[in-house]
N, C-alpha and C. Protein backbone atom coordinates (compact mmCIF):
# COMPACT_ATOMS: atom_id res chain seq x y z
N UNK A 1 74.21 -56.25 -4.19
CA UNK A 1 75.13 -55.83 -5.24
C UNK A 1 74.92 -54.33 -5.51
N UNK A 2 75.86 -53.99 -5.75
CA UNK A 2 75.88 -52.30 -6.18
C UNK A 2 76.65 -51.84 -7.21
N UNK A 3 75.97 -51.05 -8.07
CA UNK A 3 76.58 -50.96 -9.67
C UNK A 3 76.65 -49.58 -9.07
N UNK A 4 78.00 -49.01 -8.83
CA UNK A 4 78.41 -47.08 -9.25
C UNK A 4 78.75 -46.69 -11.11
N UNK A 5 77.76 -46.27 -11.64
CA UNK A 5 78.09 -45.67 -13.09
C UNK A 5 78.67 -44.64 -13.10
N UNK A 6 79.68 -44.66 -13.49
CA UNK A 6 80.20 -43.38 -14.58
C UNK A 6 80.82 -43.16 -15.85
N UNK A 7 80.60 -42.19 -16.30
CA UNK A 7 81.13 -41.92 -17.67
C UNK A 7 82.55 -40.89 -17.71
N UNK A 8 83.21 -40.83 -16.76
CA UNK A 8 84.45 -40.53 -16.47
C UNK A 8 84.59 -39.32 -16.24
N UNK A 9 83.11 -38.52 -16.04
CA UNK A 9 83.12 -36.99 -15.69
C UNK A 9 82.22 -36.80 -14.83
N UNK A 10 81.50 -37.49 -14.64
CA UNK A 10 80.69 -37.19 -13.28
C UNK A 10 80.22 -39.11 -12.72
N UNK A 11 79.83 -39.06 -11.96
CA UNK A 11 79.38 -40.93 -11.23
C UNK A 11 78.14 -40.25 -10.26
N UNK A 12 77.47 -41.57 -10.49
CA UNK A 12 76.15 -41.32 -10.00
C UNK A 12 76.02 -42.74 -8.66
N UNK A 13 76.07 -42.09 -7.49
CA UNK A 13 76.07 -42.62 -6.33
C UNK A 13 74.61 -43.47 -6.18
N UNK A 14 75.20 -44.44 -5.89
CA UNK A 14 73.73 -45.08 -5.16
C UNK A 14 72.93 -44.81 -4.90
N UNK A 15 72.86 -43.61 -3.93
CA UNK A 15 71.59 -43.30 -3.88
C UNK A 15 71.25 -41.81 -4.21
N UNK A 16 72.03 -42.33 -5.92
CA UNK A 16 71.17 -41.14 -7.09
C UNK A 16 72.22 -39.88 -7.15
N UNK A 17 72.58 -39.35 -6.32
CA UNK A 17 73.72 -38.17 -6.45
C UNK A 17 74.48 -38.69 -7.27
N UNK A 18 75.03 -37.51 -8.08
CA UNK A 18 75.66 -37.26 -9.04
C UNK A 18 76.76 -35.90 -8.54
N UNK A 19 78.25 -36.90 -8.62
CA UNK A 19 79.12 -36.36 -8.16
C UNK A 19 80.60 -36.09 -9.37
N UNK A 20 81.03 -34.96 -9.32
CA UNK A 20 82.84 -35.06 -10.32
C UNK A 20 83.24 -36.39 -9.97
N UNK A 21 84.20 -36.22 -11.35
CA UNK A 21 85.04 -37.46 -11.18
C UNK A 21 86.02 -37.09 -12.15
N UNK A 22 87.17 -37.71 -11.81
CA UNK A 22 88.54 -37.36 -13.24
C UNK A 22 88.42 -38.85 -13.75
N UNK A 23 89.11 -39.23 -14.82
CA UNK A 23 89.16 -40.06 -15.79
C UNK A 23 90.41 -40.36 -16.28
N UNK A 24 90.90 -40.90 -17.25
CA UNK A 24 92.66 -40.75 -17.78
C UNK A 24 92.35 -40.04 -18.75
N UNK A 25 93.98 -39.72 -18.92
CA UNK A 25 93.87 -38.02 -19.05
C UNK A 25 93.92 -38.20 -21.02
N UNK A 26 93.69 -40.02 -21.67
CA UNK A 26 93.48 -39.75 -23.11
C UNK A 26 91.67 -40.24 -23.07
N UNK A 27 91.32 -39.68 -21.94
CA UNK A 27 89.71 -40.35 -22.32
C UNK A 27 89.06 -41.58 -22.02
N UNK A 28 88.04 -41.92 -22.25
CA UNK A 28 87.53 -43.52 -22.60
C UNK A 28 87.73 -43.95 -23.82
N UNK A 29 88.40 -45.15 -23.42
CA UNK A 29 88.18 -46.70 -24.89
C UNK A 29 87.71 -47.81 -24.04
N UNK A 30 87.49 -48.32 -25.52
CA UNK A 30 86.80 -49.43 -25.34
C UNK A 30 87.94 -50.48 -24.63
N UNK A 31 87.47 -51.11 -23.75
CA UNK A 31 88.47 -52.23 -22.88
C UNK A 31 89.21 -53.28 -23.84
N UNK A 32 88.37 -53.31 -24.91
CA UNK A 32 89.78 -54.70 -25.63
C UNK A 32 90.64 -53.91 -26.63
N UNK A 33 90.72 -52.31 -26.59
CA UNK A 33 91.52 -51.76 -27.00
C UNK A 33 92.36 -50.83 -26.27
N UNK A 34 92.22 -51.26 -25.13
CA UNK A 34 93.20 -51.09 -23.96
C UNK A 34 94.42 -51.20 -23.99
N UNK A 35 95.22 -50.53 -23.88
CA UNK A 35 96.71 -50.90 -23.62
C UNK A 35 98.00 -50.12 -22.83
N UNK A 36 98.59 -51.09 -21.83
CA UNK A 36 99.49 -50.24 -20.77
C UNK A 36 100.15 -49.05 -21.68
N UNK A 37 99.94 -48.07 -20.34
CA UNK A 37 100.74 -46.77 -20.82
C UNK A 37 99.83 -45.93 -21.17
N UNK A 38 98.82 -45.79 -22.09
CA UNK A 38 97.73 -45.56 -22.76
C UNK A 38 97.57 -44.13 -22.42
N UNK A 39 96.89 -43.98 -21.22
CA UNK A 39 96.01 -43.31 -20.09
C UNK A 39 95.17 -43.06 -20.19
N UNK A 40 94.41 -44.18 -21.19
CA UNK A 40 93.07 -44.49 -21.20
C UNK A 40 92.36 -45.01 -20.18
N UNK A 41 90.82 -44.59 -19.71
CA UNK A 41 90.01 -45.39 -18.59
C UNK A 41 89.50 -46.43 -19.30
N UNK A 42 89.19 -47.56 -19.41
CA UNK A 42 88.62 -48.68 -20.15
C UNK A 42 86.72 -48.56 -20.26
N UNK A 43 86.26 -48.70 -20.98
CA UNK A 43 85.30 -49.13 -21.01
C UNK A 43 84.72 -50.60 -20.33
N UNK A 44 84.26 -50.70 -19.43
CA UNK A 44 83.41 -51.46 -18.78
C UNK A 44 83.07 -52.08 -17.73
N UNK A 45 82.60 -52.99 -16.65
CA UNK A 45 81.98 -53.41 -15.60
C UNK A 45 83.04 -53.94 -15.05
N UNK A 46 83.87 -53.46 -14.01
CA UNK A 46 84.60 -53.92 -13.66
C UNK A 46 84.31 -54.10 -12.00
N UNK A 47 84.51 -55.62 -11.02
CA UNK A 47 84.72 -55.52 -9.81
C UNK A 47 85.43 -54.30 -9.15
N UNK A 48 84.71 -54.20 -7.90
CA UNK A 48 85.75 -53.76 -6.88
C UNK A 48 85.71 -54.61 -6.27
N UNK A 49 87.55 -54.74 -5.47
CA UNK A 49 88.05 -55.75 -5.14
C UNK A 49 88.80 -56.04 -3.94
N UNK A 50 89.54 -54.98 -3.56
CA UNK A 50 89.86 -54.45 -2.52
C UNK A 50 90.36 -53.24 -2.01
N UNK A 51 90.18 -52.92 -1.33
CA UNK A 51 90.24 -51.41 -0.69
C UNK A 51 91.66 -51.30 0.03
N UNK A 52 92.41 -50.08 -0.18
CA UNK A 52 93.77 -50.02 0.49
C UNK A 52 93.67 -48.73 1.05
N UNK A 53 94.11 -48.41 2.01
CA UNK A 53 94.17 -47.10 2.79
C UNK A 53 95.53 -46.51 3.68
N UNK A 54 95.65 -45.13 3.53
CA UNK A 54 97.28 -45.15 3.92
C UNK A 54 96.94 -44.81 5.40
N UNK A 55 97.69 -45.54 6.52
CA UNK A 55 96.94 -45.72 7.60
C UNK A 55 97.48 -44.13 8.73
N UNK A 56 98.52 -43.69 8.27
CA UNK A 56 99.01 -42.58 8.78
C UNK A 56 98.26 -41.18 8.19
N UNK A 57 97.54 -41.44 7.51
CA UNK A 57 96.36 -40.11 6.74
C UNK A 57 95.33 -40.27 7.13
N UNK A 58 94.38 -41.74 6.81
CA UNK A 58 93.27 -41.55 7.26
C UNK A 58 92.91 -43.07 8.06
N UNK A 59 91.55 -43.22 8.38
CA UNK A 59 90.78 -44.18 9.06
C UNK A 59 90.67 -45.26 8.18
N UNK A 60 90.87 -46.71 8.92
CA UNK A 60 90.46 -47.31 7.87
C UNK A 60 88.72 -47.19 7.05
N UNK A 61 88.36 -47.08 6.01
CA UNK A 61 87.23 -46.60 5.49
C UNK A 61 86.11 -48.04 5.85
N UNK A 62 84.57 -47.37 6.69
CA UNK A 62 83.84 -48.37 6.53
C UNK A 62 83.05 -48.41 5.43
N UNK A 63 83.62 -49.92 5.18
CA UNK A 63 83.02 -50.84 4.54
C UNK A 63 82.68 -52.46 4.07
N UNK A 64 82.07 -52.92 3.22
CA UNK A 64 81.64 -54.39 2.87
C UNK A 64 83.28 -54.98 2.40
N UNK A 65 83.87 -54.16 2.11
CA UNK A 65 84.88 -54.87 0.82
C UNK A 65 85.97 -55.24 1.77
N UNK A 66 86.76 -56.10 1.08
CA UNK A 66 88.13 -56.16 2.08
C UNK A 66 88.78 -55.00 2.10
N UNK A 67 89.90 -54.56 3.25
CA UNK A 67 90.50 -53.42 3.44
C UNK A 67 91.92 -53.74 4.31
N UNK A 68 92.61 -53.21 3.64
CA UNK A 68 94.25 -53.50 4.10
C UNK A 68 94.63 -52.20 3.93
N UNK A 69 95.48 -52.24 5.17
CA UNK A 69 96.40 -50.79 5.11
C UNK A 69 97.78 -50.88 4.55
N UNK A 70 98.18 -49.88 3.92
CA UNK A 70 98.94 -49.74 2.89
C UNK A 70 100.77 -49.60 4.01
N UNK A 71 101.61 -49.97 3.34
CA UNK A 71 103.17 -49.83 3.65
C UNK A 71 103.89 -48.89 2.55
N UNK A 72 104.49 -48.89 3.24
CA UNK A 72 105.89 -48.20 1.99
C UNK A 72 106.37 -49.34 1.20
N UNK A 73 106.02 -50.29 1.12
CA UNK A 73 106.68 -51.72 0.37
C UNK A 73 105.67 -52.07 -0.58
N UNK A 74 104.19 -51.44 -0.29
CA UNK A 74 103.39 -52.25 -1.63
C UNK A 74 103.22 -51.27 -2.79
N UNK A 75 102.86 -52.06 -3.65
CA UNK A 75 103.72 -51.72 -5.15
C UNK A 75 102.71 -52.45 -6.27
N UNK A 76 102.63 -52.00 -7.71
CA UNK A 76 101.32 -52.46 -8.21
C UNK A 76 102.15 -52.49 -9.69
N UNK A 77 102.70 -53.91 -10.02
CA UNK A 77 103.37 -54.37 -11.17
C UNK A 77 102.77 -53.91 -12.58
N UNK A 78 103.39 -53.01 -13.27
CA UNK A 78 103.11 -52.70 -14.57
C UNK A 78 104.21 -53.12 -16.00
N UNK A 79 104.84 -54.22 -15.14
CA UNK A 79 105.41 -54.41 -16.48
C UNK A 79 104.75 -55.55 -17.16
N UNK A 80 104.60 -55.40 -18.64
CA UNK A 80 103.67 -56.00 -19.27
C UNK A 80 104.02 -58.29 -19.12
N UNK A 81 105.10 -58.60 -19.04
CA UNK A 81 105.76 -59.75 -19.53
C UNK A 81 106.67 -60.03 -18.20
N UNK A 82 106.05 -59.60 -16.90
CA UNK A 82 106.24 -60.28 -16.18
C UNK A 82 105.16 -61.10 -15.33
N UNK A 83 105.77 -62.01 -14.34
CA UNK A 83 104.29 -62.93 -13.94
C UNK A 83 103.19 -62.12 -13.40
N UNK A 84 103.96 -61.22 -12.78
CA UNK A 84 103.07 -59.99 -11.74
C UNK A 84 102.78 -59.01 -12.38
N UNK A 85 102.06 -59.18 -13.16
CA UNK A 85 101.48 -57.81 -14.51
C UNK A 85 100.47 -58.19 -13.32
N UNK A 86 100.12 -56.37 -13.43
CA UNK A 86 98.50 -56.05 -12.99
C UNK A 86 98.38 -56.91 -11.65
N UNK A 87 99.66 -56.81 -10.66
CA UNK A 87 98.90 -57.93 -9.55
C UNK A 87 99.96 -56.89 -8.35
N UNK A 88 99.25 -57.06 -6.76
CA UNK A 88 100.21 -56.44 -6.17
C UNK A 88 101.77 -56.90 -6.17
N UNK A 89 102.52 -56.68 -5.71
CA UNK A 89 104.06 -56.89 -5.14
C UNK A 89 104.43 -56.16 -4.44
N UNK A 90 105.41 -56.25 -3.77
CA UNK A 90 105.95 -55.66 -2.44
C UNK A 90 107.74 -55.05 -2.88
N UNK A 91 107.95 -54.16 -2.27
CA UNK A 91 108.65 -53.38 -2.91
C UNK A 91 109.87 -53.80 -1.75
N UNK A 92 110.91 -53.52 -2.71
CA UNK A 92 111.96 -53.37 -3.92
C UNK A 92 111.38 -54.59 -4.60
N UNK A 93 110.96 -54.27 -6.13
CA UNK A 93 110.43 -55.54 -6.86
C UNK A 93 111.61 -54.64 -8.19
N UNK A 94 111.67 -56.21 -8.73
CA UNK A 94 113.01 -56.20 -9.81
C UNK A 94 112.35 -55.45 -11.32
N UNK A 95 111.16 -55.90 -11.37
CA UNK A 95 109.97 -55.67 -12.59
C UNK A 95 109.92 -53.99 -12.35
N UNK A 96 109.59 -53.10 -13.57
CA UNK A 96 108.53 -51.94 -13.15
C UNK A 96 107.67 -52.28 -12.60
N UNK A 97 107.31 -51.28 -11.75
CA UNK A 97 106.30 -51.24 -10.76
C UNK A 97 105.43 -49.39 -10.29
N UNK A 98 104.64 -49.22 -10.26
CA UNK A 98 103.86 -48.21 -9.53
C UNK A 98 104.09 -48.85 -7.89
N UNK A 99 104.38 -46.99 -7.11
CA UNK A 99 104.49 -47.35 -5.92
C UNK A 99 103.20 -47.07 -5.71
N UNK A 100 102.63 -47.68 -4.51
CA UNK A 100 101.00 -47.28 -3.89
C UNK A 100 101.22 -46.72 -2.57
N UNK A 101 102.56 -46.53 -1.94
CA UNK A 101 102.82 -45.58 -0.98
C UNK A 101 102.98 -43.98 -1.44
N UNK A 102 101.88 -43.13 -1.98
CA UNK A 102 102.65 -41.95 -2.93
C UNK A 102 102.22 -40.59 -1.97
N UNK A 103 103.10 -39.85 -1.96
CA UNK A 103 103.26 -38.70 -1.33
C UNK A 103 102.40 -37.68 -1.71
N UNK A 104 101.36 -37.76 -2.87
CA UNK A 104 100.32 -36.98 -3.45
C UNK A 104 99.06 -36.82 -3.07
N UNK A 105 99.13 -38.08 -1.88
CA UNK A 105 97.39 -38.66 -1.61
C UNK A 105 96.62 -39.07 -2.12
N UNK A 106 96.80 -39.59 -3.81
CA UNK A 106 95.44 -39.78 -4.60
C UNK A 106 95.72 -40.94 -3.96
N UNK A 107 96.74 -41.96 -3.64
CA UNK A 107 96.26 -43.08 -3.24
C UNK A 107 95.73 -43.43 -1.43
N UNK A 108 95.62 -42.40 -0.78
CA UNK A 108 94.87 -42.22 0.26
C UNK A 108 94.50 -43.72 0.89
N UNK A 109 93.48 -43.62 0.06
CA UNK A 109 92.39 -44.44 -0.21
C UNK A 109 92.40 -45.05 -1.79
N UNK A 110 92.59 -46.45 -2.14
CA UNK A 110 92.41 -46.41 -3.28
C UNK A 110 91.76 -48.16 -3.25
N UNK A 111 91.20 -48.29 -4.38
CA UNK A 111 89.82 -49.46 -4.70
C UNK A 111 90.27 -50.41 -5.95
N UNK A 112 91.20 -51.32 -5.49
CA UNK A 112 91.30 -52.30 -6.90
C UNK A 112 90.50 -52.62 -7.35
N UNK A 113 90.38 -52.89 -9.34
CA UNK A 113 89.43 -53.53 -9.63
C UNK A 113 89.92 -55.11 -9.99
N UNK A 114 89.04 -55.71 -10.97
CA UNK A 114 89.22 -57.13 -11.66
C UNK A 114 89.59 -56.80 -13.40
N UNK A 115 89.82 -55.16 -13.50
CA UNK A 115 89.77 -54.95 -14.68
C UNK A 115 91.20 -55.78 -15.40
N UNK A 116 91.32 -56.67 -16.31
CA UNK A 116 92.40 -57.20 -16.75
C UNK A 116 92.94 -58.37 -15.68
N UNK A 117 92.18 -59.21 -15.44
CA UNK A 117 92.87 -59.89 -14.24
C UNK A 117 92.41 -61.25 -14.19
N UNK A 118 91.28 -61.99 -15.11
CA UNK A 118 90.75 -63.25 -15.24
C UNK A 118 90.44 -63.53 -16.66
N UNK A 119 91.85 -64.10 -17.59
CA UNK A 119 92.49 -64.14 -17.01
C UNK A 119 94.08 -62.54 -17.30
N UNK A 120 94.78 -62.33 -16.96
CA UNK A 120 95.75 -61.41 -17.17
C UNK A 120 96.57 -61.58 -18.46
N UNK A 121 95.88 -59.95 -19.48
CA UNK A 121 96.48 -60.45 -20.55
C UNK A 121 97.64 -59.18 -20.80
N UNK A 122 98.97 -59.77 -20.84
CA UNK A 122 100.25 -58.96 -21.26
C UNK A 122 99.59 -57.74 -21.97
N UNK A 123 99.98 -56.75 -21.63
CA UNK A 123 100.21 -55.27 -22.00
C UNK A 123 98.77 -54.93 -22.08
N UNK A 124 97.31 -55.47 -21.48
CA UNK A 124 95.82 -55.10 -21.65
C UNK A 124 95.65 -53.87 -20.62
N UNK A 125 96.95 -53.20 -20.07
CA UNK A 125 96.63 -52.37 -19.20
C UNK A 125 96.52 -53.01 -17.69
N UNK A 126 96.96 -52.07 -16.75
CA UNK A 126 97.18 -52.54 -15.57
C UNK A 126 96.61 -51.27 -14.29
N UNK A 127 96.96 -51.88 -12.83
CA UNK A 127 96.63 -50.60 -11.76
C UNK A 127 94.88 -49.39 -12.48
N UNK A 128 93.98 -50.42 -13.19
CA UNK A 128 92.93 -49.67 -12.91
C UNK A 128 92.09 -49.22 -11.54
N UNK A 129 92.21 -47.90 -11.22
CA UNK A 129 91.58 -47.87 -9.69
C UNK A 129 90.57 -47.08 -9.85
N UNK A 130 89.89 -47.33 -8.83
CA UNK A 130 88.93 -46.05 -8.05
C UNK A 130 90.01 -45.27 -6.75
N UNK A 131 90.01 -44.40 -7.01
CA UNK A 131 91.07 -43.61 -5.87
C UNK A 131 90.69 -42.41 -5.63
N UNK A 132 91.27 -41.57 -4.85
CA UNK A 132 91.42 -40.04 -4.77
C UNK A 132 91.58 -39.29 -5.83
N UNK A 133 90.81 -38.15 -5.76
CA UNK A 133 91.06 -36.99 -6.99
C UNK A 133 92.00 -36.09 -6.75
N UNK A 134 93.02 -35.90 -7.58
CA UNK A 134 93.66 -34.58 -7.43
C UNK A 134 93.09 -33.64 -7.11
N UNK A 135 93.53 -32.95 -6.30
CA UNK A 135 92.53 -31.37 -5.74
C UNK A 135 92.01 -30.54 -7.28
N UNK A 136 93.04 -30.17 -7.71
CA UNK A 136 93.00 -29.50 -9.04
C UNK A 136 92.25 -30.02 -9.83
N UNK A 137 91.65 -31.54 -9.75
CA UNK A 137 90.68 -31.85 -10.67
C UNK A 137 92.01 -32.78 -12.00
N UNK A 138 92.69 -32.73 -12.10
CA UNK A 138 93.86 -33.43 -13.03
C UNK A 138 93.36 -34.47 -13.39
N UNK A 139 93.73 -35.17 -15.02
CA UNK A 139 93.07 -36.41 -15.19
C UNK A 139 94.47 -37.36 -14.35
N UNK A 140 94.18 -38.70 -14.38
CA UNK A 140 94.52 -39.92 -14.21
C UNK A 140 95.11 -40.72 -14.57
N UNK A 141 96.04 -41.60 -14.66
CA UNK A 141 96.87 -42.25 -15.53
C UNK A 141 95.61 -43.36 -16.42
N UNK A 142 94.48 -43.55 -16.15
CA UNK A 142 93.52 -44.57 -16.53
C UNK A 142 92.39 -44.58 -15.25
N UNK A 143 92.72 -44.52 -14.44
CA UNK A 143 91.56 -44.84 -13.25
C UNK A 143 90.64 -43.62 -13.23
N UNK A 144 89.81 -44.05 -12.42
CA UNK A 144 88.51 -42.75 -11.88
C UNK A 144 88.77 -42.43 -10.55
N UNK A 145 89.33 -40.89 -10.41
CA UNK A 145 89.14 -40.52 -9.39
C UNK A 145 87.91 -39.32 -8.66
N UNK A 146 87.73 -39.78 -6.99
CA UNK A 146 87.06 -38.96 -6.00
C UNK A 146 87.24 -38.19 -5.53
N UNK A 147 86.92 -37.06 -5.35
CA UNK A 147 87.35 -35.96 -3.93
C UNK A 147 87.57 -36.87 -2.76
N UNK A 148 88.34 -37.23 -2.03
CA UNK A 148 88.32 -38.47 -0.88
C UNK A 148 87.08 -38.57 0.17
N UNK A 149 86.42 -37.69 0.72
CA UNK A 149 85.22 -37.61 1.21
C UNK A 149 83.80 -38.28 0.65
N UNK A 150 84.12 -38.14 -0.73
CA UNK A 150 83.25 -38.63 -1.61
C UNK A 150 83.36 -40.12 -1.53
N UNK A 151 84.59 -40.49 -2.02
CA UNK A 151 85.44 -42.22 -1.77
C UNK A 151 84.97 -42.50 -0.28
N UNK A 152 85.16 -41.81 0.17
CA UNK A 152 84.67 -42.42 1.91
C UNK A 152 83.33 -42.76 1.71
N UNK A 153 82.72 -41.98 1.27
CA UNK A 153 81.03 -41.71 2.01
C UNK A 153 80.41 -43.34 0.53
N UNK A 154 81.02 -43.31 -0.29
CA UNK A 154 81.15 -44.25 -1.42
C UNK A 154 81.18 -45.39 -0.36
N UNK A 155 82.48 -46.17 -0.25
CA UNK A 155 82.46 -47.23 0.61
C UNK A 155 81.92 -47.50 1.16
N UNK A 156 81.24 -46.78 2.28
CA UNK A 156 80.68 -46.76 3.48
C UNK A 156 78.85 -47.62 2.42
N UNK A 157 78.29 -46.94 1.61
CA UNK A 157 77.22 -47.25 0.82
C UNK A 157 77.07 -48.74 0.27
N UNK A 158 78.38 -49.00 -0.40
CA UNK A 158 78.64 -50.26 -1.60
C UNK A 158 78.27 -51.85 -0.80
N UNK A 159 78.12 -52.80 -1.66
CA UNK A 159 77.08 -53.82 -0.67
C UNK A 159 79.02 -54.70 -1.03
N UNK A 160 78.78 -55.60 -0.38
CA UNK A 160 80.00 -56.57 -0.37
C UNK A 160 80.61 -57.11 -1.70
N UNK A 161 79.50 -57.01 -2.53
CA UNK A 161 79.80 -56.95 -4.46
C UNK A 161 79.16 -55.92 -4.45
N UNK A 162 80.52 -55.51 -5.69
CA UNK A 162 80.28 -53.89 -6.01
C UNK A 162 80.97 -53.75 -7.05
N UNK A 163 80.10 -52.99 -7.97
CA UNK A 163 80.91 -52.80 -9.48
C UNK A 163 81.28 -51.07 -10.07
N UNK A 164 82.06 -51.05 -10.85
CA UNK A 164 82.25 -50.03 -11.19
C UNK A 164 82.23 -49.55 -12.86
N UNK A 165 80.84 -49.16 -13.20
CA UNK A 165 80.36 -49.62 -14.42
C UNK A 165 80.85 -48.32 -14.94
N UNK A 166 81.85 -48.30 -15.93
CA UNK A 166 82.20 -47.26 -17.10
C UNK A 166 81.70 -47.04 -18.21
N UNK A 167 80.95 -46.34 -18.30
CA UNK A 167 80.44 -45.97 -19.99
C UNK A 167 80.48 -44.77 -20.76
N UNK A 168 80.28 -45.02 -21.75
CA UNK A 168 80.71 -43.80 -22.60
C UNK A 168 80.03 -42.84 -22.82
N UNK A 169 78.82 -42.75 -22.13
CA UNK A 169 77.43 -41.81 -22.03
C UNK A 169 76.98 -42.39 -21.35
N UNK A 170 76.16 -41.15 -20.07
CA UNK A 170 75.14 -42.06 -19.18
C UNK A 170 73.56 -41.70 -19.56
């Protein structure tokens, strides 16, 4: 098992490095005061769950976790009051949706969690990731992002359970 901590400004790698990181761009809250839209990072221990990678950018990334390469069709449901809150779908989907095919690269590489998902509660916030960092350093809609090299060399480390522990001070 492998716990990565961060406090939404820097994450401390497995083995001890301490690397940047962006955060959403209103900060940390606490997870049961979470709510879609927010662009809050949540407070707390959340799985990683599976790994997606855009296969025309980079390699698939080694690692323990599952890993699927990404299409122009997958899509990551954010509307609060439909069945597919917080779950993938495949695009053209009728619901709002985040595309995960995005022309920016943060989703490169990007790391679902379990945050909001056992079981899925309407509007608790959705699409929490570990992903790519904006070059510029930019916060996040809610997730924590990597320089992608970093996300690589990350994966490659993490044991087959792997968590992504958020706190509010490390």
């Amino acid at each position: 098992m492998t716990d990565i901590v961060t406090d939404g400004t820097r994450l401390i790698l497995p083995g001890g490095g301490v690397v940047p990181c962006a955060m959403g761009r209103s900060g940390l809250i606490d997870a049961a005061r979470k709510r879609e839209g927010d662009g809050a990072t949540p407070i707390g221990r959340w799985r990683l769950v599976q790994v997606y990678f855009r296969p025309d950018r980079v390699d698939p990334p080694p690692c323990r976790l599952p890993v699927s390469p990404l299409s122009e069709q997958d899509g990551w449901c954010d509307a609060p009051h439909d069945p597919a809150y917080n779950r993938h779908v495949l695009r053209p989907y009728p619901a709002s949706h985040e595309a995960m095919w995005r022309s920016d690269g943060l989703y490169d590489i990007v790391v679902t969690t379990d945050h909001n998902s056992d079981p899925v509660v309407p509007g608790a916030g959705s699409a929490i990731f570990l992903h790519c960092r904006n070059p510029e350093g930019k916060p996040t809609a809610g997730c924590i992002a990597l320089d992608r090299p970093v996300l690589q060399d990350l994966l490659g480390a993490v044991a087959e359970e792997a968590y992504l522990d958020i706190r509010a001070a490390l």
